[in-house]
Each structure stands twice: as C-alpha cells, then as structure tokens.
Protein backbone atom coordinates (compact mmCIF):
# COMPACT_ATOMS: atom_id res chain seq x y z
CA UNK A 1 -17.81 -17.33 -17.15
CA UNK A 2 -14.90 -18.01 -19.59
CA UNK A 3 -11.56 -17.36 -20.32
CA UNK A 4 -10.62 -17.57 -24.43
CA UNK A 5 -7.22 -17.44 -25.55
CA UNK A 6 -6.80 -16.18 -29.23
CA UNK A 7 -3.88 -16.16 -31.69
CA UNK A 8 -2.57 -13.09 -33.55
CA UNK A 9 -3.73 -14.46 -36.86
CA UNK A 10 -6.76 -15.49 -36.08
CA UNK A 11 -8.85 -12.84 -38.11
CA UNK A 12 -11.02 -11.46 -36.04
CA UNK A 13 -11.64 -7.85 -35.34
CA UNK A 14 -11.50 -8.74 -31.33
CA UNK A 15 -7.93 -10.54 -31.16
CA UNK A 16 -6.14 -7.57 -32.98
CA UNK A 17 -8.15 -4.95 -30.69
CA UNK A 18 -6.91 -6.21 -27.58
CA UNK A 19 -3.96 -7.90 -25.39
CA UNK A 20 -6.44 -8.62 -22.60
CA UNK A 21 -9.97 -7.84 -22.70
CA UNK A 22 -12.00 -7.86 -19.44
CA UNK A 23 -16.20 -8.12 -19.83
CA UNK A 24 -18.80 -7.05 -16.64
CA UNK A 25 -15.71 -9.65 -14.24
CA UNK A 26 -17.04 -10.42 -10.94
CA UNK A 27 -15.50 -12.86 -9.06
CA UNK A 28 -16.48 -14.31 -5.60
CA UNK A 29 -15.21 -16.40 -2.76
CA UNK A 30 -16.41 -18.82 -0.07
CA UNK A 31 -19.47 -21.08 0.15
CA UNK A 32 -22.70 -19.84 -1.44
CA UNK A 33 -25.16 -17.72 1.21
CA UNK A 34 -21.61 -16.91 2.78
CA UNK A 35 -19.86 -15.44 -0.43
CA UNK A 36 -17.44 -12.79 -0.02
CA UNK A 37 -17.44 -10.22 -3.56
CA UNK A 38 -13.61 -9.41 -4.56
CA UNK A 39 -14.41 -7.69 -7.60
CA UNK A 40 -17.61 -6.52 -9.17
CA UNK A 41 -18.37 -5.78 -12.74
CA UNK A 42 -14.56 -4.78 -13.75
CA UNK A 43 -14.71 -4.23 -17.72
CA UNK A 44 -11.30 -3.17 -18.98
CA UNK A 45 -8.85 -3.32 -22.26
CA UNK A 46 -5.41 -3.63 -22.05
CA UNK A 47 -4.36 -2.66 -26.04
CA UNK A 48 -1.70 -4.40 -27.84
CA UNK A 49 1.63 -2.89 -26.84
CA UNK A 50 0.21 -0.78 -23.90
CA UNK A 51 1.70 -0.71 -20.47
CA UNK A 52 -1.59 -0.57 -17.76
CA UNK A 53 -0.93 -0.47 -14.04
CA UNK A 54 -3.72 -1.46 -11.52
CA UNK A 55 -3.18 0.70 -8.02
CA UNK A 56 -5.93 0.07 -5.57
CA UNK A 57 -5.85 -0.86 -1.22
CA UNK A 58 -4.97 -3.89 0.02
CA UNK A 59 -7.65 -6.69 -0.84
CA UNK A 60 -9.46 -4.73 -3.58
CA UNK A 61 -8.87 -7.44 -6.25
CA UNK A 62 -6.07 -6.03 -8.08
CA UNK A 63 -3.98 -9.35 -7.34
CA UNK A 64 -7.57 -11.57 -8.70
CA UNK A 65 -7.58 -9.92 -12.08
CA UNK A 66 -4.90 -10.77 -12.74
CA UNK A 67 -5.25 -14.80 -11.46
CA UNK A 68 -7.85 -14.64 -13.61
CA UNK A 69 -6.44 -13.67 -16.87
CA UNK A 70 -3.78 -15.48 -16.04
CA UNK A 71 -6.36 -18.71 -16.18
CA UNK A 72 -5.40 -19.27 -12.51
CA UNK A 73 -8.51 -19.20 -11.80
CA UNK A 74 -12.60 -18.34 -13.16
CA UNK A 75 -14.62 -15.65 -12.98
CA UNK A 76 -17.83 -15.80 -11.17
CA UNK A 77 -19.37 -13.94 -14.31
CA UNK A 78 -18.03 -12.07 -16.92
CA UNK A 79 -15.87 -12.85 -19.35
CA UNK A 80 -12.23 -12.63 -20.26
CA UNK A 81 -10.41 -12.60 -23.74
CA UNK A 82 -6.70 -12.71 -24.36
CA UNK A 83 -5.01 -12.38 -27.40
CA UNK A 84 -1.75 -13.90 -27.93
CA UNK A 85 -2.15 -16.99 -26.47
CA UNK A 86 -1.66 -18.31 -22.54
CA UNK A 87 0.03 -14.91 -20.85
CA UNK A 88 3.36 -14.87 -18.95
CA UNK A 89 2.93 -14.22 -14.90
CA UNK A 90 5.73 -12.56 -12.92
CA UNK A 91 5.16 -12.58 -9.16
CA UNK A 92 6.79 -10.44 -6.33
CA UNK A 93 8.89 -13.47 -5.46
CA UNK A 94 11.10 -14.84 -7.90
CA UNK A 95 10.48 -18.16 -7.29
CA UNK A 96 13.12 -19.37 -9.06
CA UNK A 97 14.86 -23.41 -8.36
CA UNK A 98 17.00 -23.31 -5.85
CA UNK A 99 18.85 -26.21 -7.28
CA UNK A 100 19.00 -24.63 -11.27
CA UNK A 101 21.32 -22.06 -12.46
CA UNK A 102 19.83 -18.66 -14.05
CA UNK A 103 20.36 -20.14 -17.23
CA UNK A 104 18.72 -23.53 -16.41
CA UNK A 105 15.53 -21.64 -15.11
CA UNK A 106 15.06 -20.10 -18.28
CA UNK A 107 15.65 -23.02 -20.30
CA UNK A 108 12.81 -25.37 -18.04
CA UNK A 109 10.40 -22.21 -19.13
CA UNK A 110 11.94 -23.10 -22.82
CA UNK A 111 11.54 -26.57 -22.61
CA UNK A 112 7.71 -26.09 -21.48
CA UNK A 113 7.42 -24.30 -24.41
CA UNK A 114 8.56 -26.99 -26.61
CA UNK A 115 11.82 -25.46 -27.88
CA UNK A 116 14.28 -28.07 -29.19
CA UNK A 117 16.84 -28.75 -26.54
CA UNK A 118 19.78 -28.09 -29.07
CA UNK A 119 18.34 -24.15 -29.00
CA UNK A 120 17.83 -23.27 -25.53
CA UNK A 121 20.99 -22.41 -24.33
CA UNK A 122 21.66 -19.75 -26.86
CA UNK A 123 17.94 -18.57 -26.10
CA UNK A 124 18.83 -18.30 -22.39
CA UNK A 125 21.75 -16.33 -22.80
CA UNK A 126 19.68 -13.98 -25.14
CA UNK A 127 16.94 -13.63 -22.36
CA UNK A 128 19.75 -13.30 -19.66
CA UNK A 129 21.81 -10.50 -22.36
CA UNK A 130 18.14 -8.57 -22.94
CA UNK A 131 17.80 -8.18 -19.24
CA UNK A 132 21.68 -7.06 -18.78
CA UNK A 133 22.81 -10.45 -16.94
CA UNK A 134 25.44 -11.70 -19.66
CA UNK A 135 27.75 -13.97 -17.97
CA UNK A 136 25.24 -15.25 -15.06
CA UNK A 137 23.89 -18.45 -17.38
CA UNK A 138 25.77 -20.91 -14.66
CA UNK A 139 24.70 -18.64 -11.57
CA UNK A 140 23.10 -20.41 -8.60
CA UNK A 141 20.14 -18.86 -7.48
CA UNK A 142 21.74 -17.95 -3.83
CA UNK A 143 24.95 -16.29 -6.01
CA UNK A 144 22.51 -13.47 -7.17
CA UNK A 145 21.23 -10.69 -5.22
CA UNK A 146 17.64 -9.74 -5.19
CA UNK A 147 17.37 -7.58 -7.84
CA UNK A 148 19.43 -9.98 -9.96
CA UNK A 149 17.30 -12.99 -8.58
CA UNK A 150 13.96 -10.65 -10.19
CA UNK A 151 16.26 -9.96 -13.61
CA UNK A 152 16.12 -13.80 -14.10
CA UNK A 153 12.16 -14.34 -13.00
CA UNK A 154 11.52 -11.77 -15.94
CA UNK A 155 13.99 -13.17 -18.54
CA UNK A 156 11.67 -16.60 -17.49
CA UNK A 157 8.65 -14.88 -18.19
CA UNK A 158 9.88 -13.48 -21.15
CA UNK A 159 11.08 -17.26 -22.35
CA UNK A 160 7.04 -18.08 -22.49
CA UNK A 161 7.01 -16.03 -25.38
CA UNK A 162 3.61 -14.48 -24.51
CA UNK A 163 2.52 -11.47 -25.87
CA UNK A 164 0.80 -10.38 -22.58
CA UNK A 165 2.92 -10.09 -19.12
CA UNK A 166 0.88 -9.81 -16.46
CA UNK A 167 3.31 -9.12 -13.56
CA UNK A 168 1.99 -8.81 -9.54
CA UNK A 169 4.16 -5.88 -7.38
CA UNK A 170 7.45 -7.60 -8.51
CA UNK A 171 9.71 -4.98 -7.07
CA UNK A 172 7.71 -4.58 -4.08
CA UNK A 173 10.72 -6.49 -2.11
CA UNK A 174 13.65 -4.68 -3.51
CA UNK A 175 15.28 -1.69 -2.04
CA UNK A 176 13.97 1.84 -3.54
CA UNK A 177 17.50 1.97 -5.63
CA UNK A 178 17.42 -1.51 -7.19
CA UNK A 179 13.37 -0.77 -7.72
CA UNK A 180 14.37 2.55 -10.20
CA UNK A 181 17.30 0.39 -11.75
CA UNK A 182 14.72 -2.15 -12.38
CA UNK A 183 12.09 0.21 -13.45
CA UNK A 184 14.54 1.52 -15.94
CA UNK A 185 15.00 -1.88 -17.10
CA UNK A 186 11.53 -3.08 -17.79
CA UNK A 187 10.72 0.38 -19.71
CA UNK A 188 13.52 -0.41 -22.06
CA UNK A 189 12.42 -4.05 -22.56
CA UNK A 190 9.37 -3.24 -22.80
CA UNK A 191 10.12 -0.84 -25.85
CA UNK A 192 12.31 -3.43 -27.12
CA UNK A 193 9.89 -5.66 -27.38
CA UNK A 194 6.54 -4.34 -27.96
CA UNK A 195 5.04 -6.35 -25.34
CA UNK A 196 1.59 -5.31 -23.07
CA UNK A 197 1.79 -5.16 -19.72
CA UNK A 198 -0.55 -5.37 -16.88
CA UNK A 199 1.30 -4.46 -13.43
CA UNK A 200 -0.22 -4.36 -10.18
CA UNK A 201 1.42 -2.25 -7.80
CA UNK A 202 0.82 -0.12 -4.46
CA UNK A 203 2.85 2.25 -5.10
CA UNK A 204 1.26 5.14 -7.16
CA UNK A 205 4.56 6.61 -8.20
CA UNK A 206 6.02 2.94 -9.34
CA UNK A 207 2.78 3.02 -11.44
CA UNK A 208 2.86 6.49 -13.46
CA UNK A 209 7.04 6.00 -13.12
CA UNK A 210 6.00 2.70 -15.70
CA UNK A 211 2.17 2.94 -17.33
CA UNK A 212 0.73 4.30 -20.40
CA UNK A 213 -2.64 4.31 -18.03
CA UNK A 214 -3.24 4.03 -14.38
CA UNK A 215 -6.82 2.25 -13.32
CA UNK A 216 -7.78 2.94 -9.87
CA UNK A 217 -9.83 0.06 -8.01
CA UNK A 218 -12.09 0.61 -5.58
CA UNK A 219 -11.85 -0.84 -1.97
CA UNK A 220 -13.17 -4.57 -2.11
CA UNK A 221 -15.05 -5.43 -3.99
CA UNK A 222 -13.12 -3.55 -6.12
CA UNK A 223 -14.55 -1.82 -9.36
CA UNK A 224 -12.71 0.64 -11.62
CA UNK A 225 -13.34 3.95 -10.47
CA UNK A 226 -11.19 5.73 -12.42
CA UNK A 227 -8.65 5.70 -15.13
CA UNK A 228 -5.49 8.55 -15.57
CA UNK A 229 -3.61 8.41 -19.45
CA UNK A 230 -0.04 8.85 -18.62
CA UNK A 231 1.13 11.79 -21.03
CA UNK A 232 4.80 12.00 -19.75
CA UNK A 233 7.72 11.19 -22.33
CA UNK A 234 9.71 8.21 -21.25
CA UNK A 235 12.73 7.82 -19.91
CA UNK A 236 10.56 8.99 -16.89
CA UNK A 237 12.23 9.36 -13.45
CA UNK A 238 10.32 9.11 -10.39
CA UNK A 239 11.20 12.42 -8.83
CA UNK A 240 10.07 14.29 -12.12
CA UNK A 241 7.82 17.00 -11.53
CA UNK A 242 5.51 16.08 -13.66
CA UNK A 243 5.26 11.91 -12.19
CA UNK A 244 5.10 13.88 -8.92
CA UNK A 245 2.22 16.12 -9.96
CA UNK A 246 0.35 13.15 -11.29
CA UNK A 247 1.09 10.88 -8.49
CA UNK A 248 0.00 13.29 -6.24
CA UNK A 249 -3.48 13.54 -7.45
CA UNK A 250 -3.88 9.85 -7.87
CA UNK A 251 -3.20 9.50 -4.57
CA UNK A 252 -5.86 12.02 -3.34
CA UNK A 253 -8.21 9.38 -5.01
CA UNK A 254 -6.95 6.34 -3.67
CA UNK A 255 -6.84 8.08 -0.38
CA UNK A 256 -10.88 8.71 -1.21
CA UNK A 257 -11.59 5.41 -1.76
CA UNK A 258 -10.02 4.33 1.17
CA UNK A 259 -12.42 6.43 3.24
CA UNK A 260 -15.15 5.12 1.55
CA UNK A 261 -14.87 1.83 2.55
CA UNK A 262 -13.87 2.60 5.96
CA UNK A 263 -17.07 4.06 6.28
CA UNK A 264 -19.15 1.17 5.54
C-alpha cells in the first residue's frame, strides 16, 4: 500500500525500467462492510518516453489511477512506483488563477519548484514559446480562449519538470477543431521532450489519434482487459484510415465491456 518516488540516477534496475509502474492496485471506497471496489488488481508499466492512454466507461477507475500515481491519494493494496520524481497532473479544467497572468501561472509552478526568482520569467516564456503562446506572458486568464486557457495548464505542468505527465481528458471541453490543434500540439511536445504520458480519455479515437498503447478498463471495478500497441507513424490524423480501423475495433471492446456490466 505505497507509493515510492525514485530519481533517474538512482541505480536501480526498476527506476530506469519504468516511468510509472503499477503492482496487483486495488483501491476501494466508503466505510468498511459497505466498501465500494473502483479498481481491482490493475498491474501496468508505463516505459520511459512512452505515450499510454487509459479508455474505459464512465466510473471504471481510469480517473483513480491516475489520483493515485499522482500521490493524491493510496491504494487499498498494491503498490505503485514512479520514476522521476513527484509527476505533473493536467486536469480537464485548466484551473488556472483568475487573478495571474499566463506567465505568472507558470512562474507560481516555478517558484514551487524552487527556481530562483531572477530565472523564472525567461523559463515562462520558454514554456509559453514550446506550447506556441509567445507573446501571452502578461495575458489574463479571461483574455484567452479555451484552448489557449489548456496551452497554459500544460506549459504549468510542464514547469514541474516531471518526467511523468499524467493528464485526465484535458480536451474533453474543447471544440472537436481546437481538440486536433491541440492533439497536434502535445504529439510534437511530447517528441520534443521525451516525456511519458499517461492520458485518460473517452474518446477511443483521441486515444489511438495520441498513444503508443491503448489499455482498455473494464466497467467498475475496473481491471485491464486488454491492451492494443499503436503501430501507426505519427503525425497521425484522426480521420486516417488506419486510426479509424483501429478505433473501430477498440470500440467493439469497450462496447463489450459495457454489456458486461450491464448485465450484472
């Protein structure tokens, strides 16, 4: 029932064979006699530098896992390993300050950090130039439109300087033409920087648009039922045949799954 954070350096064989490593996870909620199961067993590795999508229905835990490696919260058993140090966690809302400019968000997620205040304005308007915002540094929040608003939320995550981003349906919001911008976007940063991502998402094309591997949860309490590698070059579209094809057939499964549980 643990969650251990390791460095790069640390020499052992587990912290450079992993981002995230999850161990027989089961988490539950409520009082005990009454406990409700959200997930059950999950065991899963997220390598260093791989993109991993979780797809699943509502309430199968996909949102838990990721509280969890997050240290949000504990698992009931199990255990969890990250490598890297204390991931980055990018919601679906921005939840940016109101009362900060872009640049001034990133520069609080600096300052956490324990960057010298003489450096983090020309960090901030890196983070704001890597995510194609140059020029938005004195921005108010209600200046920006969404998808700028979720531009800035992942130049703060980026700020943490965490080799793991674990990021919850963060387009989920945005209109289907700011989503593909966006997906564009985090594909290029995320090739930029070398990063591993773990991205929860409903949206079965969104997730073989983005992932190296799609993991299927069950229907709570969710288990992994099934895993898909992604062998589509990027820059990927999501009208390509081939995502098509692929989404298609994930679906089928989700779909599956779905029927499962409403049978019970």
């Amino acid at each position: 029932m643990a969650l251990t954070l390791t460095t790069p350096d640390s020499g052992s064989d587990t912290a450079a064979g992993h981002a995230v490593r999850f161990d027989q996870v089961t988490k539950s909620f409520g009082r005990r006699g009454r406990e409700q199961q959200a997930i059950d067993g999950v065991s899963l590795t997220v390598r260093p530098g791989e993109f991993v999508t979780l797809i699943g229905a509502s309430g199968c835990g996909k949102s838990t896992l990721l509280n969890l490696a997050a240290g949000l919260d504990e698992p009931t058993s199990g255990r969890i390993e990250v490598s890297g140090g204390r991931p980055a966690l990018m919601f679906q809302e921005h939840a940016l300050f109101p009362w900060l400019t872009a640049g001034r968000n990133i520069e609080l997620a600096l300052k956490l950090r324990g960057m010298p205040k003489k450096d983090r304005r020309e960090e901030a308007e890196r983070l704001l130039a890597l995510v194609r915002l140059s020029g938005t540094h004195g921005k108010r929040v209600h200046e920006l439109s969404g998808g700028m608003r979720q531009r800035v939320a992942l130049a703060r995550a980026l700020a943490q300087d965490s080799q793991l981003l674990l990021m919850d349906e963060p387009f989920a919001a945005l209109d289907a033409i700011t989503r593909d911008v966006l997906h564009e976007e985090l594909t290029r940063i995320w090739e930029e920087t070398g990063l591993s991502v773990l991205f929860v998402t409903h949206n079965v094309r969104e997730a073989v648009r983005l992932a190296q591997r799609v993991v299927l949860l069950s229907s709570r309490p969710g288990r992994i039922v099934r895993e898909w590698e992604v062998d589509i070059d990027q820059p990927r579209r999501i009208e390509d045949a081939k995502v098509s094809a692929l989404s298609v057939e994930i679906t089928e499964h989700l779909r599956g799954e779905i029927r499962r549980h409403g049978q019970h």
